[in-house]
Protein backbone atom coordinates (compact mmCIF):
# COMPACT_ATOMS: atom_id res chain seq x y z
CA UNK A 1 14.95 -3.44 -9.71
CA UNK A 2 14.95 -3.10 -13.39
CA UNK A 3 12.18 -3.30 -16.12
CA UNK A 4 12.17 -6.71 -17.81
CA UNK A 5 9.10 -6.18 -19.65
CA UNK A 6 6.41 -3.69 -20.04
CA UNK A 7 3.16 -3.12 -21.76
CA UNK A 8 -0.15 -1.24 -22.57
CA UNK A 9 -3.26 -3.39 -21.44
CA UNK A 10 -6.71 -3.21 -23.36
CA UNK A 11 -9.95 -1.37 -22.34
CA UNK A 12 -11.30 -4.72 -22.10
CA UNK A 13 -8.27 -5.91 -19.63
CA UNK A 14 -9.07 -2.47 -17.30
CA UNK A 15 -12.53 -4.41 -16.25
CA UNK A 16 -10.99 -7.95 -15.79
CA UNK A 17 -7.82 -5.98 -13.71
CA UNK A 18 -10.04 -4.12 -11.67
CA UNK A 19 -12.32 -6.92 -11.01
CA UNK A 20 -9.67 -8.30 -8.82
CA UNK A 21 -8.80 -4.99 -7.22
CA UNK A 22 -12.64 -5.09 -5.89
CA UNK A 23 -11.34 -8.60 -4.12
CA UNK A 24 -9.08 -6.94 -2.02
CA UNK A 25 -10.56 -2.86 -1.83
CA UNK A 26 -14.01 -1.38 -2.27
CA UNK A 27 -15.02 0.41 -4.87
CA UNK A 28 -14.16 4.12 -3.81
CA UNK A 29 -10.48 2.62 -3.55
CA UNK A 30 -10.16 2.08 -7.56
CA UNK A 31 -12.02 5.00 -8.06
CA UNK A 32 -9.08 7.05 -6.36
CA UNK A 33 -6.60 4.64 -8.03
CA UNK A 34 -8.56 4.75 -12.08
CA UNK A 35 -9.52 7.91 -13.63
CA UNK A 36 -12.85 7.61 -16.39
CA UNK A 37 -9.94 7.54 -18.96
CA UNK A 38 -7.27 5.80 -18.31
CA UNK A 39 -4.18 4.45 -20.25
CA UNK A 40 -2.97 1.66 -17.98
CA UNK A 41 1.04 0.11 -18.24
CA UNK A 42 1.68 -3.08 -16.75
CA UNK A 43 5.46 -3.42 -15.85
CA UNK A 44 7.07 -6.53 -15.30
CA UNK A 45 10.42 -6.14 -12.98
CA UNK A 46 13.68 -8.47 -13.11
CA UNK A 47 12.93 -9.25 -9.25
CA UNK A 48 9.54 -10.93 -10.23
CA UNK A 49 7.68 -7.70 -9.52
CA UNK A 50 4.35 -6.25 -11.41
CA UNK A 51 3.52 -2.87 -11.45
CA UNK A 52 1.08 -1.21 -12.85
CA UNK A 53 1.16 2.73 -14.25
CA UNK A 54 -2.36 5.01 -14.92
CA UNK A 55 -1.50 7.49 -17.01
CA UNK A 56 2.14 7.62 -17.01
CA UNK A 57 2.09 7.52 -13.15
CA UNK A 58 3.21 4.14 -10.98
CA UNK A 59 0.02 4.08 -8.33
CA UNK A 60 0.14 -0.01 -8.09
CA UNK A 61 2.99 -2.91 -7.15
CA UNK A 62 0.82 -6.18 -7.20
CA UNK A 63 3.01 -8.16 -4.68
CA UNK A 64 2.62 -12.08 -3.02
CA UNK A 65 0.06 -9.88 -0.53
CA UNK A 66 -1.75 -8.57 -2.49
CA UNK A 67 -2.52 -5.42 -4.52
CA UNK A 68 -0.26 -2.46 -3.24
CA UNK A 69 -0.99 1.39 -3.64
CA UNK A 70 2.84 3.62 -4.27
CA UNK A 71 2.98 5.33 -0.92
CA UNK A 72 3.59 8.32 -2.95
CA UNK A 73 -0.63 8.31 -3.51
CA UNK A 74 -0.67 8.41 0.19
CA UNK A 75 2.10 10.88 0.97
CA UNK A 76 0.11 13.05 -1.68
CA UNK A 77 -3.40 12.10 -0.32
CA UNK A 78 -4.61 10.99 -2.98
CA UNK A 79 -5.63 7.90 -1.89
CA UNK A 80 -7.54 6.88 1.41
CA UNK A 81 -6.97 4.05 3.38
CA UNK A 82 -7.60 2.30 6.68
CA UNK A 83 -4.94 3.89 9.39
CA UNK A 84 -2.88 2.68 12.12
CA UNK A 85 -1.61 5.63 14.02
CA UNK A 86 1.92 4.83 15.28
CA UNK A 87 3.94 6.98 18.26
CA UNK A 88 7.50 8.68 17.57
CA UNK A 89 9.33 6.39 18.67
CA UNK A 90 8.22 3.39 16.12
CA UNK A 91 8.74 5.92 13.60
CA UNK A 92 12.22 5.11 12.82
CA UNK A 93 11.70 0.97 13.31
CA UNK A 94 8.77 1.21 10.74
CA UNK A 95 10.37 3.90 7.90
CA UNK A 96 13.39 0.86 7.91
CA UNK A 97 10.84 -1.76 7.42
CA UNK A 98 10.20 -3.45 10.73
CA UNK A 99 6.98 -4.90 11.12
CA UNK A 100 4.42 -2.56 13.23
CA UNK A 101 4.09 -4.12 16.90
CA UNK A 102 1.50 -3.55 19.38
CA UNK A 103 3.11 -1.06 22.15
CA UNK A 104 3.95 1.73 19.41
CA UNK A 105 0.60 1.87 18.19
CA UNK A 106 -1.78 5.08 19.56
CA UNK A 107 -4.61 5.01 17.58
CA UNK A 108 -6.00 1.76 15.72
CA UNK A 109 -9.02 2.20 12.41
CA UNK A 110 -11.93 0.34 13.70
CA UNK A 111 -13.23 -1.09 10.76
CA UNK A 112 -9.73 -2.72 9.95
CA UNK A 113 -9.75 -6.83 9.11
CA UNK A 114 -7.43 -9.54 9.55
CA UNK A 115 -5.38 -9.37 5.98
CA UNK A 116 -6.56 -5.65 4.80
CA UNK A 117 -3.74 -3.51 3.55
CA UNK A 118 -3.45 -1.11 5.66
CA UNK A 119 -1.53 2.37 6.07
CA UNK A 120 0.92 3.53 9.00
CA UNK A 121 1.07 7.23 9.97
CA UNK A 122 2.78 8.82 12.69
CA UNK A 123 0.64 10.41 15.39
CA UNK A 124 1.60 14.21 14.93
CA UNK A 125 1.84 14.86 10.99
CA UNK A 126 -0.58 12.13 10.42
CA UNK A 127 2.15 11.49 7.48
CA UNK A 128 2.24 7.40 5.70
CA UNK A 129 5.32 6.37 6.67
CA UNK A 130 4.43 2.88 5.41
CA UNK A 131 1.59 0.36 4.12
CA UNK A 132 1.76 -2.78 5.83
CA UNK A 133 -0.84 -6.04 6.32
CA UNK A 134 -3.11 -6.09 9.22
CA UNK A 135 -2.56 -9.79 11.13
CA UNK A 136 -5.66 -9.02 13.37
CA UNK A 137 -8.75 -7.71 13.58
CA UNK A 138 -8.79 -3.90 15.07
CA UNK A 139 -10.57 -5.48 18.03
CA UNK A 140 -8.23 -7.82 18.81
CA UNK A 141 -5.25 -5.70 18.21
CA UNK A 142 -7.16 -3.31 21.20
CA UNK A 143 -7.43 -6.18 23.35
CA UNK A 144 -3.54 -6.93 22.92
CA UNK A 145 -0.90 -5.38 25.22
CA UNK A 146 2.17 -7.12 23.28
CA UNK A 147 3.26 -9.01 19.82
CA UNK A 148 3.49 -8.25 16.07
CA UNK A 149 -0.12 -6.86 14.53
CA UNK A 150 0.81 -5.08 11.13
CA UNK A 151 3.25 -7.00 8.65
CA UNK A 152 5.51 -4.09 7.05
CA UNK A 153 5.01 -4.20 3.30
CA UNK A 154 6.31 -0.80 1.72
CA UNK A 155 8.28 2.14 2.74
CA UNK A 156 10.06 5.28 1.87
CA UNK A 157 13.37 3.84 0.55
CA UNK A 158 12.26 0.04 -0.60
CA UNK A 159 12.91 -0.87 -3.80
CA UNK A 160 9.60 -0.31 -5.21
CA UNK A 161 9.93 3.46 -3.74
CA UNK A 162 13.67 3.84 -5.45
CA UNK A 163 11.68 2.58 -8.86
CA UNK A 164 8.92 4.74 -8.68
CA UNK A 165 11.89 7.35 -7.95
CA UNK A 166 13.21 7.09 -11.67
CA UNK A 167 10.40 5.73 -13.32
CA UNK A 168 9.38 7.42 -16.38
């Protein structure tokens, strides 16, 4: 993944940009994500990536699902997010990008939608291991013994984490 293009946006553009974020997160999500000043870089990838920088730091990768927080906010707790609690031994499927599936799952966020971005922790560090995209409610995914309920979006070692790596 290498930078194709990249650029400041406007104070004016900050509104419009987190407009959409509000579509997707509520409000004490951008909070977290924009400080009161904030110098904003959107980066355009070769792979057909955007990203977007506050202040010199990559926080954002705006992907076909959606609006994506660097699981380096989480890892740092920085950022807070709905939680599926996975057990030890979907640790390894998950951190190697395997979609989250019912059985491995302990504990499940109760307010948690159909389509919210979501992030995956194991069950004794409480560490992200990876942000996926919920494909039930957190009722249903209770009431299911079986199947596929979180679609894995971002991990330790993806591409976007290898950018974010050398980004500067």
């Amino acid at each position: 993944m290498n930078i194709k293009h990249r650029h400041f946006i406007q104070k004016s553009q900050i509104k419009e940009l987190q407009d959409d974020i509000l579509t997707q997160y509520d409000e004490k999500f951008v909070n977290q994500i924009f400080p009161k000043k904030a110098r904003i870089e959107v980066i355009q990838t070769d792979a057909g990536d955007t990203l977007y920088a506050v202040n010199n730091v990559l926080k954002l990768w705006k992907s076909k699902e959606g609006y994506i927080p660097v699981l380096t906010l989480l890892l740092n707790k920085q950022v807070k997010m709905k939680k599926i609690v996975v057990d030890k031994g979907a640790i390894r499927f998950v951190t190697n990008s395997a979609d989250v599936m019912r059985p491995g799952i302990t504990k499940i966020d109760p307010t948690i939608k159909n389509g919210d971005i979501v992030v995956i922790v194991d069950e004794n560090h409480d560490r992200a291991l990876a942000i996926g995209k919920s494909l039930l409610d957190a009722k249903e995914m209770e009431e299911l013994k079986s199947g596929k309920v979180v679609k894995n979006l971002h991990t330790i070692q993806d591409d976007v984490w290898k950018f974010e790596k050398e980004f500067r």
